[in-house]
Protein backbone atom coordinates (compact mmCIF):
# COMPACT_ATOMS: atom_id res chain seq x y z
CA UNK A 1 -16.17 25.68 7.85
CA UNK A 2 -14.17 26.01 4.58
CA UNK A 3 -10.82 24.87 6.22
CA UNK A 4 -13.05 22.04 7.80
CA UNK A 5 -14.17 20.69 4.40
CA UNK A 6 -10.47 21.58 2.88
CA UNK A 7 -8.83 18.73 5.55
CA UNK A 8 -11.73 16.27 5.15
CA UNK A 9 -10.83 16.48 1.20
CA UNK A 10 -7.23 16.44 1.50
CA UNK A 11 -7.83 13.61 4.45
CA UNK A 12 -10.04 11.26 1.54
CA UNK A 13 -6.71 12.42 -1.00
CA UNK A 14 -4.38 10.74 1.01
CA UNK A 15 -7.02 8.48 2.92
CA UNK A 16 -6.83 6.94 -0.92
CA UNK A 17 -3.23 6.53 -0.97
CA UNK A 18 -3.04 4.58 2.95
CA UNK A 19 -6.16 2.44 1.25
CA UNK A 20 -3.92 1.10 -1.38
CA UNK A 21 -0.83 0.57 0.58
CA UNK A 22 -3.06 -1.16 3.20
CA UNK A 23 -4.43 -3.39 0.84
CA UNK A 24 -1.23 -4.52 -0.11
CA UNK A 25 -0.35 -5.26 3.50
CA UNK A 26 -3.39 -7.31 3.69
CA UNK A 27 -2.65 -9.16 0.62
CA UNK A 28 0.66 -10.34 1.51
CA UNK A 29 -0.61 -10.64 4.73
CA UNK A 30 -3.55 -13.17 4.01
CA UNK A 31 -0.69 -15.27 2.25
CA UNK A 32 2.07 -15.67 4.51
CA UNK A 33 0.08 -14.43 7.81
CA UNK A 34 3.42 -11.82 8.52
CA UNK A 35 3.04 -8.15 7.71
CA UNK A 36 5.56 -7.45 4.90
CA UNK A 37 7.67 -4.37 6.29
CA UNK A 38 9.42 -3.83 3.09
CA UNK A 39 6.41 -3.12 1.05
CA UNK A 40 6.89 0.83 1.54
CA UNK A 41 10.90 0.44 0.21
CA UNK A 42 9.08 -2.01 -2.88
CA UNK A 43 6.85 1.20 -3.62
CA UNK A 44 9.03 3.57 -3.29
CA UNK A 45 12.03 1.84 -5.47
CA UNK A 46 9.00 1.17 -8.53
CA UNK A 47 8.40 4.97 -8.05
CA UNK A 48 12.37 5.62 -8.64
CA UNK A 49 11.85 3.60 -11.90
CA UNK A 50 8.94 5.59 -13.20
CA UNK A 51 10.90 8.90 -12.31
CA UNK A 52 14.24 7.40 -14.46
CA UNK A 53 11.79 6.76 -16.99
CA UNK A 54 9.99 10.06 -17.42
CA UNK A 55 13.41 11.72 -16.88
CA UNK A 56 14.61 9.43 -20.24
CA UNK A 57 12.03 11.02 -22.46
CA UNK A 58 9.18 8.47 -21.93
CA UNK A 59 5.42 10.24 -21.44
CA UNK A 60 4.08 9.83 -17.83
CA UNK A 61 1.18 7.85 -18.70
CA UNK A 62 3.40 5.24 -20.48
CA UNK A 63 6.21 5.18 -17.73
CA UNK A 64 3.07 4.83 -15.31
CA UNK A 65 2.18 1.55 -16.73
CA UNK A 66 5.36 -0.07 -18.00
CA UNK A 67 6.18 0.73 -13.49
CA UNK A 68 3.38 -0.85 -12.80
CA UNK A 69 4.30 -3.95 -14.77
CA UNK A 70 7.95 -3.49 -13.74
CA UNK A 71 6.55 -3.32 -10.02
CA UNK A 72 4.63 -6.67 -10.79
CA UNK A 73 7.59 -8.76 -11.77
CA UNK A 74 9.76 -7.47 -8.78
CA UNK A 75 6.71 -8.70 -6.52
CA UNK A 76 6.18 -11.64 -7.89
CA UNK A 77 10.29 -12.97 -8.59
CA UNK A 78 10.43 -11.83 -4.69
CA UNK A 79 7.80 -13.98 -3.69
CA UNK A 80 9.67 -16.71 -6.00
CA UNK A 81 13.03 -16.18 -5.29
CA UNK A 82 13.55 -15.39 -1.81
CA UNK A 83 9.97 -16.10 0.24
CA UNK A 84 9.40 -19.38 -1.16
CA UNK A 85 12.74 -20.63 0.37
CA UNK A 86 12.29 -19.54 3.89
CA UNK A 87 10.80 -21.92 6.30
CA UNK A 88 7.55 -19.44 7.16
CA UNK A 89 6.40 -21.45 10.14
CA UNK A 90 9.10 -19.36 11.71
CA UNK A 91 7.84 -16.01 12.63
CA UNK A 92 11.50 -14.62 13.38
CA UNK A 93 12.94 -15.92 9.94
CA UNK A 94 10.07 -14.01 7.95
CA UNK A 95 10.52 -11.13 10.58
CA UNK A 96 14.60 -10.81 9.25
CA UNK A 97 13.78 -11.44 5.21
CA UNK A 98 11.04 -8.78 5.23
CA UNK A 99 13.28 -6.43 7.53
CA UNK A 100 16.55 -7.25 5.07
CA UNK A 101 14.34 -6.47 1.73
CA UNK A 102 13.51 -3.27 3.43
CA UNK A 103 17.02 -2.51 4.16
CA UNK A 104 18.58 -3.96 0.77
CA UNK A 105 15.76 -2.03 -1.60
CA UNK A 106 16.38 1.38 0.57
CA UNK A 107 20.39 0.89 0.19
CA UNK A 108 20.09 0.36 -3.69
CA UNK A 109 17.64 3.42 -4.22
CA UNK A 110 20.24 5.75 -2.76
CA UNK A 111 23.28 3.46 -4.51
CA UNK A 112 22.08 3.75 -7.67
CA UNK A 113 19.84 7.13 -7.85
CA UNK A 114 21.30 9.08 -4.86
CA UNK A 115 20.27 10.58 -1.67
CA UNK A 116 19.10 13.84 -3.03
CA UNK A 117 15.47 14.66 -2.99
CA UNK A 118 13.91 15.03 -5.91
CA UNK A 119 10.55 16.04 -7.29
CA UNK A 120 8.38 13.96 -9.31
CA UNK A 121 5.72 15.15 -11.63
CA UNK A 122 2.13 15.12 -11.19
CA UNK A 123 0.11 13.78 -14.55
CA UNK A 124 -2.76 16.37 -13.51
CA UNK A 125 -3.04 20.13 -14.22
CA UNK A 126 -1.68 22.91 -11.17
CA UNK A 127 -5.01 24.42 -11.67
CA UNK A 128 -7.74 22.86 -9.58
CA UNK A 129 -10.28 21.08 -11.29
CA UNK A 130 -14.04 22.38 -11.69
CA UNK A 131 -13.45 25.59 -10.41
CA UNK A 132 -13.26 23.93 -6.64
CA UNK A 133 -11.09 25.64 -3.66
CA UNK A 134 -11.41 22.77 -1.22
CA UNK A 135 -8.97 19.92 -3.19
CA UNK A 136 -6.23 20.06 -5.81
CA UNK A 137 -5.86 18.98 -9.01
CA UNK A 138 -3.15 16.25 -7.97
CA UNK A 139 -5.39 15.11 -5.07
CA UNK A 140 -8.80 14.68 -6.62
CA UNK A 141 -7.12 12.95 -9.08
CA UNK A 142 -5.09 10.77 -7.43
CA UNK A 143 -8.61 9.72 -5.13
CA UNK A 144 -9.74 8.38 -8.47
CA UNK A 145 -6.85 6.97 -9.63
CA UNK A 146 -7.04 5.11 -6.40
CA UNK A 147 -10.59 4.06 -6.19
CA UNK A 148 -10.24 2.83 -10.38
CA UNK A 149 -7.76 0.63 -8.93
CA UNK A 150 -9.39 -0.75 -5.91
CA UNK A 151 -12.55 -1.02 -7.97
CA UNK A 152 -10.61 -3.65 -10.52
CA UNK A 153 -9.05 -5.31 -7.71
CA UNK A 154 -12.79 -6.02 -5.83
CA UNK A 155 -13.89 -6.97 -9.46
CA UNK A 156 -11.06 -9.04 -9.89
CA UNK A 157 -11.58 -11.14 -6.63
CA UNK A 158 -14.83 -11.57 -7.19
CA UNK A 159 -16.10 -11.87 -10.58
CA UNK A 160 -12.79 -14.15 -12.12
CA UNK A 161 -11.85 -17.35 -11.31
CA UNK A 162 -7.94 -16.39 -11.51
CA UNK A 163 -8.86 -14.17 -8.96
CA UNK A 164 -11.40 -16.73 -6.26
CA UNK A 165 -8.41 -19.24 -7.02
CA UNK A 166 -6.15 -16.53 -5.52
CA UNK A 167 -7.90 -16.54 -2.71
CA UNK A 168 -8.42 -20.07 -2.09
CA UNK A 169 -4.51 -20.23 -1.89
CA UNK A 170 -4.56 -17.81 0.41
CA UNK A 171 -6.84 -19.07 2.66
CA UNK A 172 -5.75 -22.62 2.52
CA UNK A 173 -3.51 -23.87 0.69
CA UNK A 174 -3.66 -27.62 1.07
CA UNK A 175 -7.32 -27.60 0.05
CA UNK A 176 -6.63 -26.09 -2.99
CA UNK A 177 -3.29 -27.91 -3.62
CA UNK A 178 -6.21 -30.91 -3.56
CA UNK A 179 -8.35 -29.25 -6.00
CA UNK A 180 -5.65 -28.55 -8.55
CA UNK A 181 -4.83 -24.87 -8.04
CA UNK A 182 -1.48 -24.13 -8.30
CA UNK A 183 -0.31 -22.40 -5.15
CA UNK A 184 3.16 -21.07 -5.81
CA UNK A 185 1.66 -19.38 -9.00
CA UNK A 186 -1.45 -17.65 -6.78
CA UNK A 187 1.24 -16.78 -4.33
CA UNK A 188 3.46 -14.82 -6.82
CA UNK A 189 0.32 -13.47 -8.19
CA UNK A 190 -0.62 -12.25 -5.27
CA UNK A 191 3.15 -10.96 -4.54
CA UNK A 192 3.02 -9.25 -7.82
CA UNK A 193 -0.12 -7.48 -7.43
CA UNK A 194 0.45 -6.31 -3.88
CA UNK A 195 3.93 -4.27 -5.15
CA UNK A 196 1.72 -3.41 -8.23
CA UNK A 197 -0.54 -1.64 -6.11
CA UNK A 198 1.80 -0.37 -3.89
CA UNK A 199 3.66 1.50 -6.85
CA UNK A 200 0.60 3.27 -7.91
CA UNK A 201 0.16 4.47 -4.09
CA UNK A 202 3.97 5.46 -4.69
CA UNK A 203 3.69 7.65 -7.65
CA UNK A 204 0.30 9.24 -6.51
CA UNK A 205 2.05 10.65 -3.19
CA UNK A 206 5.52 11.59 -4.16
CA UNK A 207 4.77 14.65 -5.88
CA UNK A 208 3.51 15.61 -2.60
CA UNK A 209 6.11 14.40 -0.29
CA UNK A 210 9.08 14.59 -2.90
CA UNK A 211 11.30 11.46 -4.01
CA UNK A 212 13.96 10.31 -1.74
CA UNK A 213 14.59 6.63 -0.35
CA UNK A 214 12.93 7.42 2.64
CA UNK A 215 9.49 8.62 1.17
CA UNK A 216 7.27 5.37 2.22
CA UNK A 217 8.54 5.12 5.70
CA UNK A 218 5.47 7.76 7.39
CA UNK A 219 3.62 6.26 4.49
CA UNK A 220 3.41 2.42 5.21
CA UNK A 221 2.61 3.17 9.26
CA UNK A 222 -0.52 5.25 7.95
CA UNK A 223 -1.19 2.27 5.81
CA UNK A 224 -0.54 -0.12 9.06
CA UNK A 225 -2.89 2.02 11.39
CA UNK A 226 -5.39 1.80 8.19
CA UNK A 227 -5.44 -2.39 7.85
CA UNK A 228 -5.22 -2.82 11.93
CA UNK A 229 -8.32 -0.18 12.41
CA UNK A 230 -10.59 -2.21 9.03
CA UNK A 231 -8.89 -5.36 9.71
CA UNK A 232 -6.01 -7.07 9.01
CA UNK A 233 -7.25 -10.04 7.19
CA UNK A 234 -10.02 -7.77 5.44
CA UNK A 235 -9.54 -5.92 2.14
CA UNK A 236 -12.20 -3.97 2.35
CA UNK A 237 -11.87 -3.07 5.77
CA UNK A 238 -7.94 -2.09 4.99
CA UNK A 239 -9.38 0.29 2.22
CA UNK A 240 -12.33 1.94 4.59
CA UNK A 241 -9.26 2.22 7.40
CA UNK A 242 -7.02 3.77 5.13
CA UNK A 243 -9.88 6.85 4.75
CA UNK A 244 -10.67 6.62 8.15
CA UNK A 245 -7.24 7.08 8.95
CA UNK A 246 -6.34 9.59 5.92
CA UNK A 247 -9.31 11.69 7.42
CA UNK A 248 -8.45 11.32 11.58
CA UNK A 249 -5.05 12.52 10.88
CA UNK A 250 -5.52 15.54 8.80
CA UNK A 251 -8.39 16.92 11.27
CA UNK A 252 -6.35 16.27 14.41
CA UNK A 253 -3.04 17.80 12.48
CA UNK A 254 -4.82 20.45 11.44
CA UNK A 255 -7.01 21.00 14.56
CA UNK A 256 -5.70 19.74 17.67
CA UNK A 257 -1.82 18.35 18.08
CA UNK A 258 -0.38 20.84 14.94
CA UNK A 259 1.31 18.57 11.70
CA UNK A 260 4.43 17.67 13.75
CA UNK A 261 2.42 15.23 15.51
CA UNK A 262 0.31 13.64 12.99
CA UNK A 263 2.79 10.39 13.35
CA UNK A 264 1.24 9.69 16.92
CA UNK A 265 -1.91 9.57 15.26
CA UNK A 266 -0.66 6.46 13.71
CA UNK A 267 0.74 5.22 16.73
CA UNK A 268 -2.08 5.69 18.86
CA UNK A 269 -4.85 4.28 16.43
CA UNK A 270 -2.21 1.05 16.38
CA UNK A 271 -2.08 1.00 19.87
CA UNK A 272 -5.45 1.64 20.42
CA UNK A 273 -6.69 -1.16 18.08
CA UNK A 274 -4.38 -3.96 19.52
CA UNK A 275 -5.75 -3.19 23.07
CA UNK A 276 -9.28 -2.68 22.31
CA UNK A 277 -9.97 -4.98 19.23
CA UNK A 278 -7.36 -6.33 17.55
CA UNK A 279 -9.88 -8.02 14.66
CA UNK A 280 -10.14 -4.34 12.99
CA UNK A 281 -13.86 -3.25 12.60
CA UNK A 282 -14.26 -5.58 9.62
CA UNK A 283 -12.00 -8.81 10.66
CA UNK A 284 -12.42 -11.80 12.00
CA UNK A 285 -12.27 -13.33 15.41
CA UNK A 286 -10.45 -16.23 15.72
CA UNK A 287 -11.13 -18.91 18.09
CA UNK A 288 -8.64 -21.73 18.92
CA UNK A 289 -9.43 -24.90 21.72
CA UNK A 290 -6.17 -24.93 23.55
């Protein structure tokens, strides 16, 4: 029973981390309807940054934010820069750019800070907290690192009008164009918080997986699996997937088809969901008079 409550723990640890990197997907998905495959290389290259910074002398907490920001202007001066340009009426030309970010961000990480693994520091004591023996320091605190942040994100949405006139743009752009929001602006908002997010999820889960330019790769198809199985176009069913599938894949590793295999898990919940109901538990079904 102990090992069973250990997994569910360490599931809801890392459930937290897939919830955030799935929200992200959703995000940039509910702007330019694509699924951004280089948001894992995005996280992982802001979580480089915050490890050059700590290394330089800077305190954790302070390298944690100034990333953050960091990770906010590379989002948004993407979205500006490079997205804006490309005709994105054409899924195969927004297939390549996301695909060549992922490839370009992943070729500078090892350029410029090697191919050597490294370990990044956790900002939370080795000692588990509250005398517990189910969950470690790192993980309970990165769960509520993770739900502070998805708890100002929901409050941002929905209690600011920066935040309703992001997702007017989102939703439909020439309506809003009509009502005088600025829709390039939401857009690179929305850009910037996505990688923003993202880099959080990347610094919570690389002392646990160590830093190297490949880190985000298992990472973002947990994430994937999370937004298909809460829904793709729903943020809050991305965050309940990413738990659901945080959860499912450290019971099954631990239980059933040993930790090699906890990738299929991925796979098969992605599989699964596109065959049996591709809306996600929480998104919506789409019907179109052809």
């Amino acid at each position: 029973m102990d090992a069973f409550i250990h997994q569910v723990l360490a599931g809801l640890a890392t459930g937290g981390i897939y919830a955030s990197m799935a929200l992200a997907l959703v995000m940039i998905y509910q702007s330019t309807h694509h699924i951004n495959f280089a948001q894992g290389e995005m996280a992982m290259f802001a979580t480089y940054l915050a490890w050059a910074l700590i290394n330089a002398g800077v305190p954790y907490w302070a390298a944690f934010f100034i990333t953050v920001l960091l990770a906010f202007a590379l989002g948004a001066g993407i979205e500006r820069f490079v997205i804006r340009h490309v005709d994105t009426t054409s899924v195969l030309s927004v297939v390549v750019v996301f695909i060549g970010l992922l490839v370009i961000m992943n070729s500078l990480a090892g350029w410029i800070f090697s191919h050597t693994i490294k370990s990044f520091p956790s900002p939370f004591p080795k000692e588990n907290l509250f005398g517990n023996t189910f969950i470690s320091s790192h993980e309970l605190g990165s769960v509520g690192i993770t739900l502070v942040v998805l708890l100002l994100i929901f409050f941002f949405f929905r209690f600011t009008s920066l935040g309703l006139a992001m997702r007017a743009a989102a939703q439909n752009p020439v309506s809003s164009r009509l009502v005088g929001i600025r829709v390039g602006a939401m857009l690179a908002l929305g850009w910037g918080l996505a990688a923003a997010i993202g880099a959080v999820a990347g610094m919570m889960v690389a002392p646990i997986v160590y830093l190297d330019p490949n880190m985000m790769s298992g990472i973002l198809l947990y994430a994937f699996a999370g937004a298909l199985v809460g829904g793709i176009d729903n943020p809050l069913g991305a965050v309940i997937g990413g738990f659901i599938v945080g959860v499912l894949e450290n019971l099954l590793g631990a239980f059933v088809i040993g930790n090699e295999l906890k990738l299929t898990v991925a796979l098969v919940l992605i599989i699964g969901v596109l065959t049996v109901k591709p809306s996600g538990l929480l998104g919506k079904v789409h019907v179109t008079r052809v």
